[in-house]
Protein backbone atom coordinates (compact mmCIF):
# COMPACT_ATOMS: atom_id res chain seq x y z
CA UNK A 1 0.00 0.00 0.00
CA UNK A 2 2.69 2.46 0.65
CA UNK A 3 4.78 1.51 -1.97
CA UNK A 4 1.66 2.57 -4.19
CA UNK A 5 1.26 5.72 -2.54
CA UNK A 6 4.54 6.23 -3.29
CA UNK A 7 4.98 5.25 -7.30
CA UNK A 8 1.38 7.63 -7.00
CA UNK A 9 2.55 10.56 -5.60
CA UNK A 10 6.11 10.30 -7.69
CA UNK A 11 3.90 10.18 -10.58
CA UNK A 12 1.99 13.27 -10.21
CA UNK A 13 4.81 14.97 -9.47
CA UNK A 14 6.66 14.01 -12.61
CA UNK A 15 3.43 15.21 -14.35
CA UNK A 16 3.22 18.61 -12.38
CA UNK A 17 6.42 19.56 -12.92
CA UNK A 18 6.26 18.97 -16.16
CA UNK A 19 2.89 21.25 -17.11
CA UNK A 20 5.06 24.16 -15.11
CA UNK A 21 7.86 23.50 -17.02
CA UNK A 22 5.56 24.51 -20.40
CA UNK A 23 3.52 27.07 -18.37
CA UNK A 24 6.97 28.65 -18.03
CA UNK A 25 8.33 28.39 -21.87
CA UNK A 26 4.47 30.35 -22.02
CA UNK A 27 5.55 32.90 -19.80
CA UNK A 28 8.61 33.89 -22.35
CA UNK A 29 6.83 34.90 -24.89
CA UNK A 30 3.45 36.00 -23.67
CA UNK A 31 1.76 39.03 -23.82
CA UNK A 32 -0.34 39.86 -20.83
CA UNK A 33 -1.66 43.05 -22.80
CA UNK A 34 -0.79 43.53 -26.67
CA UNK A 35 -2.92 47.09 -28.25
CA UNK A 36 -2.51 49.77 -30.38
CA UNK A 37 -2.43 52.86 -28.75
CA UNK A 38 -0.97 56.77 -29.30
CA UNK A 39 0.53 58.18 -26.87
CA UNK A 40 1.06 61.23 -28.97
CA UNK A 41 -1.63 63.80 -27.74
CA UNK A 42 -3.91 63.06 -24.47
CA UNK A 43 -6.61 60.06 -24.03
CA UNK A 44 -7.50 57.34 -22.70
CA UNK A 45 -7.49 53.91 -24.00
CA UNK A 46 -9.29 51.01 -22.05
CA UNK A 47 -7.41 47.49 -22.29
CA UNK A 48 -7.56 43.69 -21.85
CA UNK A 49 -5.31 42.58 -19.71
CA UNK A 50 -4.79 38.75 -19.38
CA UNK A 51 -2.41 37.70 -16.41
CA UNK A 52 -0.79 34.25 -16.78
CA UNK A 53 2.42 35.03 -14.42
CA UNK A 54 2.39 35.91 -10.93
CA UNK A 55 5.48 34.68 -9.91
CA UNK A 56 8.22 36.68 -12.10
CA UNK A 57 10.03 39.31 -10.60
CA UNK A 58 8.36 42.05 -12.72
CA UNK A 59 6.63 43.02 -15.17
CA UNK A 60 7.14 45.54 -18.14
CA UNK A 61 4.64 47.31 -20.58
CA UNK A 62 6.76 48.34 -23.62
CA UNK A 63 5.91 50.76 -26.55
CA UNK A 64 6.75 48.99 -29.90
CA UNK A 65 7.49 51.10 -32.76
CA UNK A 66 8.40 50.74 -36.72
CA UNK A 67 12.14 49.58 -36.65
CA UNK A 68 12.54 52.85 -39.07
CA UNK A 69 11.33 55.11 -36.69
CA UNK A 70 13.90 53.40 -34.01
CA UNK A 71 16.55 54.42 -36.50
CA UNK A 72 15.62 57.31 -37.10
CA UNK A 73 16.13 59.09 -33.80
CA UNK A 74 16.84 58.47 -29.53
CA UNK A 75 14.30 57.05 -27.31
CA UNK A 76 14.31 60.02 -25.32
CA UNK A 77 13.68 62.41 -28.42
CA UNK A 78 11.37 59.80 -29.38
CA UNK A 79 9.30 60.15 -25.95
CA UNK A 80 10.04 63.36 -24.82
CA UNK A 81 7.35 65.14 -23.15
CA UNK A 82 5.23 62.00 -22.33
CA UNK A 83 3.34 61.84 -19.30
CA UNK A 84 0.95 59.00 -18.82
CA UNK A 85 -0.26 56.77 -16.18
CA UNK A 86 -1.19 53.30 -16.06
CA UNK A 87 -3.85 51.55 -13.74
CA UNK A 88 -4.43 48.14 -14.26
CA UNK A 89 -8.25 46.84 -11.73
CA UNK A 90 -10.57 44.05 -12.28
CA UNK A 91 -12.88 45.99 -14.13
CA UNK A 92 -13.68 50.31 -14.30
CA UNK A 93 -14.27 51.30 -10.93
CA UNK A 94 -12.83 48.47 -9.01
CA UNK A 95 -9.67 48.38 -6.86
CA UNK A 96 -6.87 49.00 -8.71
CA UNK A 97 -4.24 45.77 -8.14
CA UNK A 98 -1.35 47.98 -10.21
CA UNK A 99 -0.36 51.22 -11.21
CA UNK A 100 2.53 53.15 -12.50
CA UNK A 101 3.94 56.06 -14.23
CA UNK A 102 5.66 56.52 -17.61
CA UNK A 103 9.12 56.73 -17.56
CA UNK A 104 12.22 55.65 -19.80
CA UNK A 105 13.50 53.05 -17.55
CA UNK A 106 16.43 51.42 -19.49
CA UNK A 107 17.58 54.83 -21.03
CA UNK A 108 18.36 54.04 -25.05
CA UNK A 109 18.05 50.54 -24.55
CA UNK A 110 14.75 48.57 -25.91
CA UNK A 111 13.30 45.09 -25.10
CA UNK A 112 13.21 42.90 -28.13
CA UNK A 113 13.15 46.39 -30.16
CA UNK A 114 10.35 47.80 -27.58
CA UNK A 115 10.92 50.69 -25.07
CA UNK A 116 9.68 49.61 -21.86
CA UNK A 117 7.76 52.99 -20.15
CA UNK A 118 5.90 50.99 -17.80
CA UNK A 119 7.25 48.72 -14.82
CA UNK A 120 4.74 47.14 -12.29
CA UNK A 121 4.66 44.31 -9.46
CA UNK A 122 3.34 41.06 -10.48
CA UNK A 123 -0.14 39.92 -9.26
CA UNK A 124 -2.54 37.37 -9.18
CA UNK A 125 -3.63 35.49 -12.65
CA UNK A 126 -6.92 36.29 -13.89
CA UNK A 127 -8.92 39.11 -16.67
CA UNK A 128 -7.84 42.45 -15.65
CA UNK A 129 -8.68 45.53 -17.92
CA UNK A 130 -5.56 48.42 -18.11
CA UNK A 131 -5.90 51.80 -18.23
CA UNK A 132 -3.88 54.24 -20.09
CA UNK A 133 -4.34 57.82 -19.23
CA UNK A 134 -1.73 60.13 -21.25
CA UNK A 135 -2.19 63.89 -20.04
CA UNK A 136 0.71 64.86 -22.04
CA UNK A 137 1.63 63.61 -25.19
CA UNK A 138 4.81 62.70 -27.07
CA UNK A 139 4.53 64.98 -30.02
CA UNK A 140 7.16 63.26 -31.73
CA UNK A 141 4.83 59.88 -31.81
CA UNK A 142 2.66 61.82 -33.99
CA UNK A 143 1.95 59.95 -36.81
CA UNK A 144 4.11 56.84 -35.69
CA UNK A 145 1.98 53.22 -35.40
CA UNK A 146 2.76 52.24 -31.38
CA UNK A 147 1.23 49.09 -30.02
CA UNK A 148 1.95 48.88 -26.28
CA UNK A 149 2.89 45.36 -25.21
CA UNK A 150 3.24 43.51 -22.25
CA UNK A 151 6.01 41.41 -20.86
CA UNK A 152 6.85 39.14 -17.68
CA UNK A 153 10.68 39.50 -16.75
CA UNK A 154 11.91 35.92 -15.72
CA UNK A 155 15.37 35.05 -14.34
CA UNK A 156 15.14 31.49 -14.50
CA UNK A 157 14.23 30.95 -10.86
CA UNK A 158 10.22 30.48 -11.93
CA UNK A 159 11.52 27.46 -12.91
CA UNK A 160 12.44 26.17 -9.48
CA UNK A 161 9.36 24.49 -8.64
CA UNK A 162 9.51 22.36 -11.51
CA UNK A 163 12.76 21.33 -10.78
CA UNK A 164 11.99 20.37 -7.31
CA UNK A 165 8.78 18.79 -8.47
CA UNK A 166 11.06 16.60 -10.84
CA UNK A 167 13.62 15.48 -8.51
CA UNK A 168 10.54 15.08 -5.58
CA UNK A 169 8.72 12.83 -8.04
CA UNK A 170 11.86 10.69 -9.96
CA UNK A 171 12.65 10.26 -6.25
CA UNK A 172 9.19 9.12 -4.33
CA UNK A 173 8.57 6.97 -7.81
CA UNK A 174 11.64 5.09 -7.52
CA UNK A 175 11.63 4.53 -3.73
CA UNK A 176 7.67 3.43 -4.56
CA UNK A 177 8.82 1.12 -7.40
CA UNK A 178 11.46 -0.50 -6.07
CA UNK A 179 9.27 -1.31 -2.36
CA UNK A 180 7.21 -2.55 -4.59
CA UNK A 181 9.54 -5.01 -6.31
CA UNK A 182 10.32 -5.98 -3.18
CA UNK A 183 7.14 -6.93 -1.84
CA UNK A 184 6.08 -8.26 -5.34
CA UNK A 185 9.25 -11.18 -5.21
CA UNK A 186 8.29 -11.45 -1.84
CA UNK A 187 4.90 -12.55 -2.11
CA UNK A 188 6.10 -14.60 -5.38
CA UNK A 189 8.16 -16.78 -3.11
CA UNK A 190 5.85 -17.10 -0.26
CA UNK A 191 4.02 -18.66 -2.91
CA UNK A 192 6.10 -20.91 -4.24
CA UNK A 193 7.03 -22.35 -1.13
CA UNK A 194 3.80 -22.79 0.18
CA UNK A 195 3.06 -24.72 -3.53
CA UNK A 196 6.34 -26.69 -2.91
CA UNK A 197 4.93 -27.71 0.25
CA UNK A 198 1.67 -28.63 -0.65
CA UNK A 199 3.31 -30.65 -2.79
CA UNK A 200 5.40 -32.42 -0.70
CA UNK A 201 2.62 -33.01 1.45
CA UNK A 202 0.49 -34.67 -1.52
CA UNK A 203 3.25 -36.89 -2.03
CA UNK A 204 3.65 -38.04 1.31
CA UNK A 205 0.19 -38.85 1.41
């Protein structure tokens, strides 16, 4: 019965450790909020935002621009003037679980060829809706196609818990396993000696 328990619980491990293992390869590339946007004169734009991560370190809403328009001038030309805050609630009018201010966080440097302007602390998964409020504009955006995306920043140790799940479960399955071997030959030569001696006692008779 233990060893069972064991092999079971091994098992389940293996396979949990395993589906966070792919959750994580997810994580890399998703998009928790992916819209077109213009941050170029003030407004407000109203977006999904679908949390699949709570457990990276942070979290970074980037503005992705034509690679021409990269070229063409600095990040801090490129945003200069911008002022714009982002809330990030359930739903309009509900407590807000994130917020932040725009700012040029990595100076000229971009995030797979998006400036990150947004940094916030991850939370619980679930549908959340972002709001952008820009009260001053970028002028030199006008014009430009910007799609604000976000991304999870991972350092590897999200994958932790998979690890330990793996070595928890190869563990537990083998100690299960093998106890169960064990008790398996066990019973197979109880058997066989109580056959052998039934035997032995047909004979004599």
């Amino acid at each position: 019965m233990v060893a069972a328990l064991l092999l079971g619980f091994g098992v389940k491990c293996l396979f949990d450790g395993r589906r966070l293992r792919q959750e994580f390869e997810v994580w890399k590339t998703a998009r928790p909020v992916d819209a077109e946007v213009d941050l170029s004169i003030p407004g407000k734009f109203l977006l999904p935002f679908q949390q699949a991560c709570s457990s990276s370190h942070g979290e970074i809403l980037a503005l992705r621009l034509p690679m021409e328009t990269l070229r063409g001038t600095s990040v801090t030309q490129l945003l200069a003037g911008l002022q714009a805050q982002l809330e990030i609630s359930m739903k309009p009018g509900t407590t807000v679980v994130a917020s932040a201010m725009s700012q040029v966080w990595w100076g000229e440097e971009t995030l797979d060829d998006a400036i990150p302007i947004f940094s916030v602390v991850p939370f619980r998964k679930g549908a959340y809706e972002a709001t952008v409020t820009v009260t001053e504009g970028a002028p030199a955006l006008k014009g430009v196609k910007q799609r604000l995306e976000g991304r999870y920043q991972l350092c590897g140790l999200e994958r932790m818990p998979a690890a330990l799940l793996g070595v928890v479960g190869i563990a537990s399955a083998g100690i299960g396993g093998i106890a169960g071997l064990i008790v398996f030959f066990r019973a197979a030569g109880d058997r066989r000696k109580r056959c052998l001696g039934q035997e032995r006692t047909g004979f004599a008779g």
